[in-house]
Protein backbone atom coordinates (compact mmCIF):
# COMPACT_ATOMS: atom_id res chain seq x y z
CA UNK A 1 81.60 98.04 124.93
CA UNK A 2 82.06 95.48 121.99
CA UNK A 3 77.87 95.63 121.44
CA UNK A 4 74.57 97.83 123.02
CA UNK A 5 71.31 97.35 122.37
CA UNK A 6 68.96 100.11 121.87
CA UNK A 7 67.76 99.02 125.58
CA UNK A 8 71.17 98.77 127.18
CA UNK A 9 71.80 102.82 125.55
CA UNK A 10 68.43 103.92 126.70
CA UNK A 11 69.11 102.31 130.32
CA UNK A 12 72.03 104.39 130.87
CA UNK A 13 70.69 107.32 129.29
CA UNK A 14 73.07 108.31 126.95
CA UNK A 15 72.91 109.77 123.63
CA UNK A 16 74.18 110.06 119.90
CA UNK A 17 77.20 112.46 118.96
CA UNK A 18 77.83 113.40 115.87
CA UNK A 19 80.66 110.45 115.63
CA UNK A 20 78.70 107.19 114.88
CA UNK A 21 79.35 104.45 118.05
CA UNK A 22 79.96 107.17 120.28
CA UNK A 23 77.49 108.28 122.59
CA UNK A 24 77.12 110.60 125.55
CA UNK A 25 76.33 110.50 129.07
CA UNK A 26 74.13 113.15 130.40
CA UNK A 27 76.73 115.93 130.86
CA UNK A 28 77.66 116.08 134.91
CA UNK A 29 78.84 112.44 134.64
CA UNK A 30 81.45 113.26 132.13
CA UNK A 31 81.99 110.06 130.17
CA UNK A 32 80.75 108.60 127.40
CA UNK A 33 80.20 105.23 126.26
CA UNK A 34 81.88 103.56 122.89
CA UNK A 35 80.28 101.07 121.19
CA UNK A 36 82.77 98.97 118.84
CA UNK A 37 80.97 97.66 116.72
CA UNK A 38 79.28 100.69 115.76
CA UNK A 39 82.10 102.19 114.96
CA UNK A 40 82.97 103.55 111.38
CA UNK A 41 85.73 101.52 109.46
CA UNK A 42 88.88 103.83 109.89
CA UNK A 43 92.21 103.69 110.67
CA UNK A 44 91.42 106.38 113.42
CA UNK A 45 89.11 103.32 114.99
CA UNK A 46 91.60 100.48 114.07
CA UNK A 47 92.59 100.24 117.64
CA UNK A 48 89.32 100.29 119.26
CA UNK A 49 87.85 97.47 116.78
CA UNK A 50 90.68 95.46 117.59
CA UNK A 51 88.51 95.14 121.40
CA UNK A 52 85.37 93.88 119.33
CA UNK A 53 83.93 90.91 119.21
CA UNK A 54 83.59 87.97 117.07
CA UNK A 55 83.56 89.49 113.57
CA UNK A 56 84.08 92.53 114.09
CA UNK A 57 87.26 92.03 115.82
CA UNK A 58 88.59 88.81 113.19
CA UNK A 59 87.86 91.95 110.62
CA UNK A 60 89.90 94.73 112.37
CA UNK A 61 92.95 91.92 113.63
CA UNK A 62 92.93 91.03 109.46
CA UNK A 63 92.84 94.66 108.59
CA UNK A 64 96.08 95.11 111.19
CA UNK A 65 97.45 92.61 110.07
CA UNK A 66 97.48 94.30 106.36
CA UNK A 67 98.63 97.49 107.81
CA UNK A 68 102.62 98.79 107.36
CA UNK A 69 104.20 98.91 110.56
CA UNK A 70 105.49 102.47 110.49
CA UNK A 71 104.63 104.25 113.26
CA UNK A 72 105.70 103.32 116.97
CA UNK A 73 101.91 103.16 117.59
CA UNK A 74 101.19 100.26 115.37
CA UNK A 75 104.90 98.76 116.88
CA UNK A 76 103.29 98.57 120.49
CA UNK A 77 100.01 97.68 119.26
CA UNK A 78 101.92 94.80 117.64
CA UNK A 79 103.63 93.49 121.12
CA UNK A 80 100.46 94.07 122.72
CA UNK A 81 98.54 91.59 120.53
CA UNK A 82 101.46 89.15 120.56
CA UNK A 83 101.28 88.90 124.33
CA UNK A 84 97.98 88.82 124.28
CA UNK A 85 97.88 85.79 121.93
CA UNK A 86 100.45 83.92 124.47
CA UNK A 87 98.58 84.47 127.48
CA UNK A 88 95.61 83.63 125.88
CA UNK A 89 97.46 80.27 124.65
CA UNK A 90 98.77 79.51 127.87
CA UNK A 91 94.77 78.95 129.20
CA UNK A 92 93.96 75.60 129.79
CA UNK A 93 90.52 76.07 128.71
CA UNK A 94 89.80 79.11 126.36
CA UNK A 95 86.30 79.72 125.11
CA UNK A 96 84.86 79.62 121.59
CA UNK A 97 85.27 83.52 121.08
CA UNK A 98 89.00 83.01 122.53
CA UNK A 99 90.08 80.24 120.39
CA UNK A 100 89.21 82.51 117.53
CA UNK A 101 90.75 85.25 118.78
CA UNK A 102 93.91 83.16 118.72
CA UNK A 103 93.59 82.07 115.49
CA UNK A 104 93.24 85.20 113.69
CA UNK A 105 96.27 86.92 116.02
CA UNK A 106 98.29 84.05 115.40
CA UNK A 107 97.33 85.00 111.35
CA UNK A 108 98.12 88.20 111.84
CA UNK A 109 101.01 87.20 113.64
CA UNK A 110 102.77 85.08 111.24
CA UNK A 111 102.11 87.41 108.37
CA UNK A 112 104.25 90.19 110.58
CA UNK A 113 106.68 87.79 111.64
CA UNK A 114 107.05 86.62 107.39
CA UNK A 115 107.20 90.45 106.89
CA UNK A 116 110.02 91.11 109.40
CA UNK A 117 111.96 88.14 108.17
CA UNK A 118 112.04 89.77 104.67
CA UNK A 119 112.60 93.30 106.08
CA UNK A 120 115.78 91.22 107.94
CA UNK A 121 116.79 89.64 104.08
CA UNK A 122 116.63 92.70 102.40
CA UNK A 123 118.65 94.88 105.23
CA UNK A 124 121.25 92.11 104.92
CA UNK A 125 121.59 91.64 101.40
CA UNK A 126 121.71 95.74 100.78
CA UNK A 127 124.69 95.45 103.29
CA UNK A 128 125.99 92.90 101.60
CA UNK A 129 125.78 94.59 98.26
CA UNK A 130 127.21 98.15 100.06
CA UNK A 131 130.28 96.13 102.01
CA UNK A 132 131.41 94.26 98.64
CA UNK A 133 131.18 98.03 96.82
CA UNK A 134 133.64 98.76 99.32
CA UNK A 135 135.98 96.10 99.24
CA UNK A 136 136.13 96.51 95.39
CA UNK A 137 136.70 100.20 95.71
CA UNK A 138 139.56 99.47 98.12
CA UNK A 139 140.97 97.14 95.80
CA UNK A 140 140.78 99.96 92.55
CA UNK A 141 138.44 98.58 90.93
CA UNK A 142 136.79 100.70 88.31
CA UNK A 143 133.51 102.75 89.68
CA UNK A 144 131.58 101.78 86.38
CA UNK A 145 132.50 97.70 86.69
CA UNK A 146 131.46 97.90 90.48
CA UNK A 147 127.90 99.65 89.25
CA UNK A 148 127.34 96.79 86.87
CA UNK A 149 127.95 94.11 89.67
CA UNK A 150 126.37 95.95 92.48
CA UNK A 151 123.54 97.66 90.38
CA UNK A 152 124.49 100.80 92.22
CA UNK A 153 124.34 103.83 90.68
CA UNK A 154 127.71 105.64 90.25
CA UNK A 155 125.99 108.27 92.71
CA UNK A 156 125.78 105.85 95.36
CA UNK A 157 129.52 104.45 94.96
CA UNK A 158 130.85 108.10 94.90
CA UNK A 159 128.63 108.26 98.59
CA UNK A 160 130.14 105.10 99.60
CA UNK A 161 133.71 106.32 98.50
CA UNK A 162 133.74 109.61 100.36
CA UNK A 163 131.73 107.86 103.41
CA UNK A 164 134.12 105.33 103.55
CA UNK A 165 137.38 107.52 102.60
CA UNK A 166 138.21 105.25 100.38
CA UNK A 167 140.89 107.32 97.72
C-alpha cells in the first residue's frame, strides 16, 4: 500500500517487523502488508517506492532516474516505466496524481534517453578511433605516429594489430 494509518494497520491486525514499512499478518494468513511510504530510503526499496504516491514516488522516479543502468533489473524497470508513462499518456483524462506521475517519468525519461544517446556517441566515436588505428596500421604507418593521433596507447595498437592480423 502507498500509505496506512495507524487505524487501517490496527484494522487488519498486523504488526511491526524488524524492517521499518513492513508489517505482519497474524501468522496462519501468511502475508504481510508493505507500506511504501514507510519504507527506508535504499536501493533495496528503490523499486517498491517507485509504487508510492505523490512525493514519495516523484522522489524515488528522480532517484531512478540518477541511478546507472547496469544491471538487467534496472533495464526492465526502465521499459516498465516507459510503458507505463505511454499508457498513462494515451488517457484522455488522467488525474492530478497521474499527470504528475507523467511528468516526473517523462524527466526521468529524457535524462535516460540523453544518457543513451551519449553512451551511442561515445561507442561510435571509440570505433571510429579503433577502425582508423587499423587502416593506418594497414597502410605502415608507424605505431608511435598512430598513438599520437588516436591517443591510444602503444598497448592497445599492438591488441589491435594482432586482433586484426595486421603484419
Amino acid at each position: 500500500m502507498p500509505t496506512a494509518s495507524d487505524d487501517v494497520r490496527q484494522g487488519f491486525g498486523v504488526s511491526e517487523t524488524e524492517t521499518s514499512g513492513v508489517y505482519a499478518f497474524p501468522i496462519l494468513q501468511r502475508v504481510g502488508l508493505v507500506v511504501v511510504h514507510q519504507l527506508p530510503k535504499t536501493e533495496d526499496t528503490l523499486w517498491l517506492r517507485i509504487l508510492g504516491r505523490a512525493g514519495d514516488q516523484r522522489r524515488a522516479v528522480e532517484e531512478f532516474a540518477q541511478r546507472p543502468t547496469e544491471s538487467s533489473l534496472h533495464t526492465s524497470i526502465e521499459e516498465l516505466l516507459a510503458d507505463y508513462r505511454a499508457i498513462l499518456e494515451k488517457q484522455r483524462k488522467l488525474t492530478p496524481e497521474e499527470e504528475e506521475l507523467v511528468m516526473n517519468l517523462s524527466a526521468a525519461y529524457l535524462k535516460k534517453q540523453e544518457e543513451w544517446k551519449q553512451e551511442g556517441l561515445e561507442q561510435g566515436l571509440e570505433q571510429g578511433i579503433t577502425t582508423v588505428a587499423s587502416n593506418l596500421l594497414r597502410e605502415g604507418i608507424a605505431t608511435e605516429l598512430i598513438a599520437k593521433v588516436t591517443k591510444l596507447t602503444l598497448e592497445e595498437i599492438e591488441q589491435l594489430r594482432e586482433s586484426s592480423q595486421i603484419i
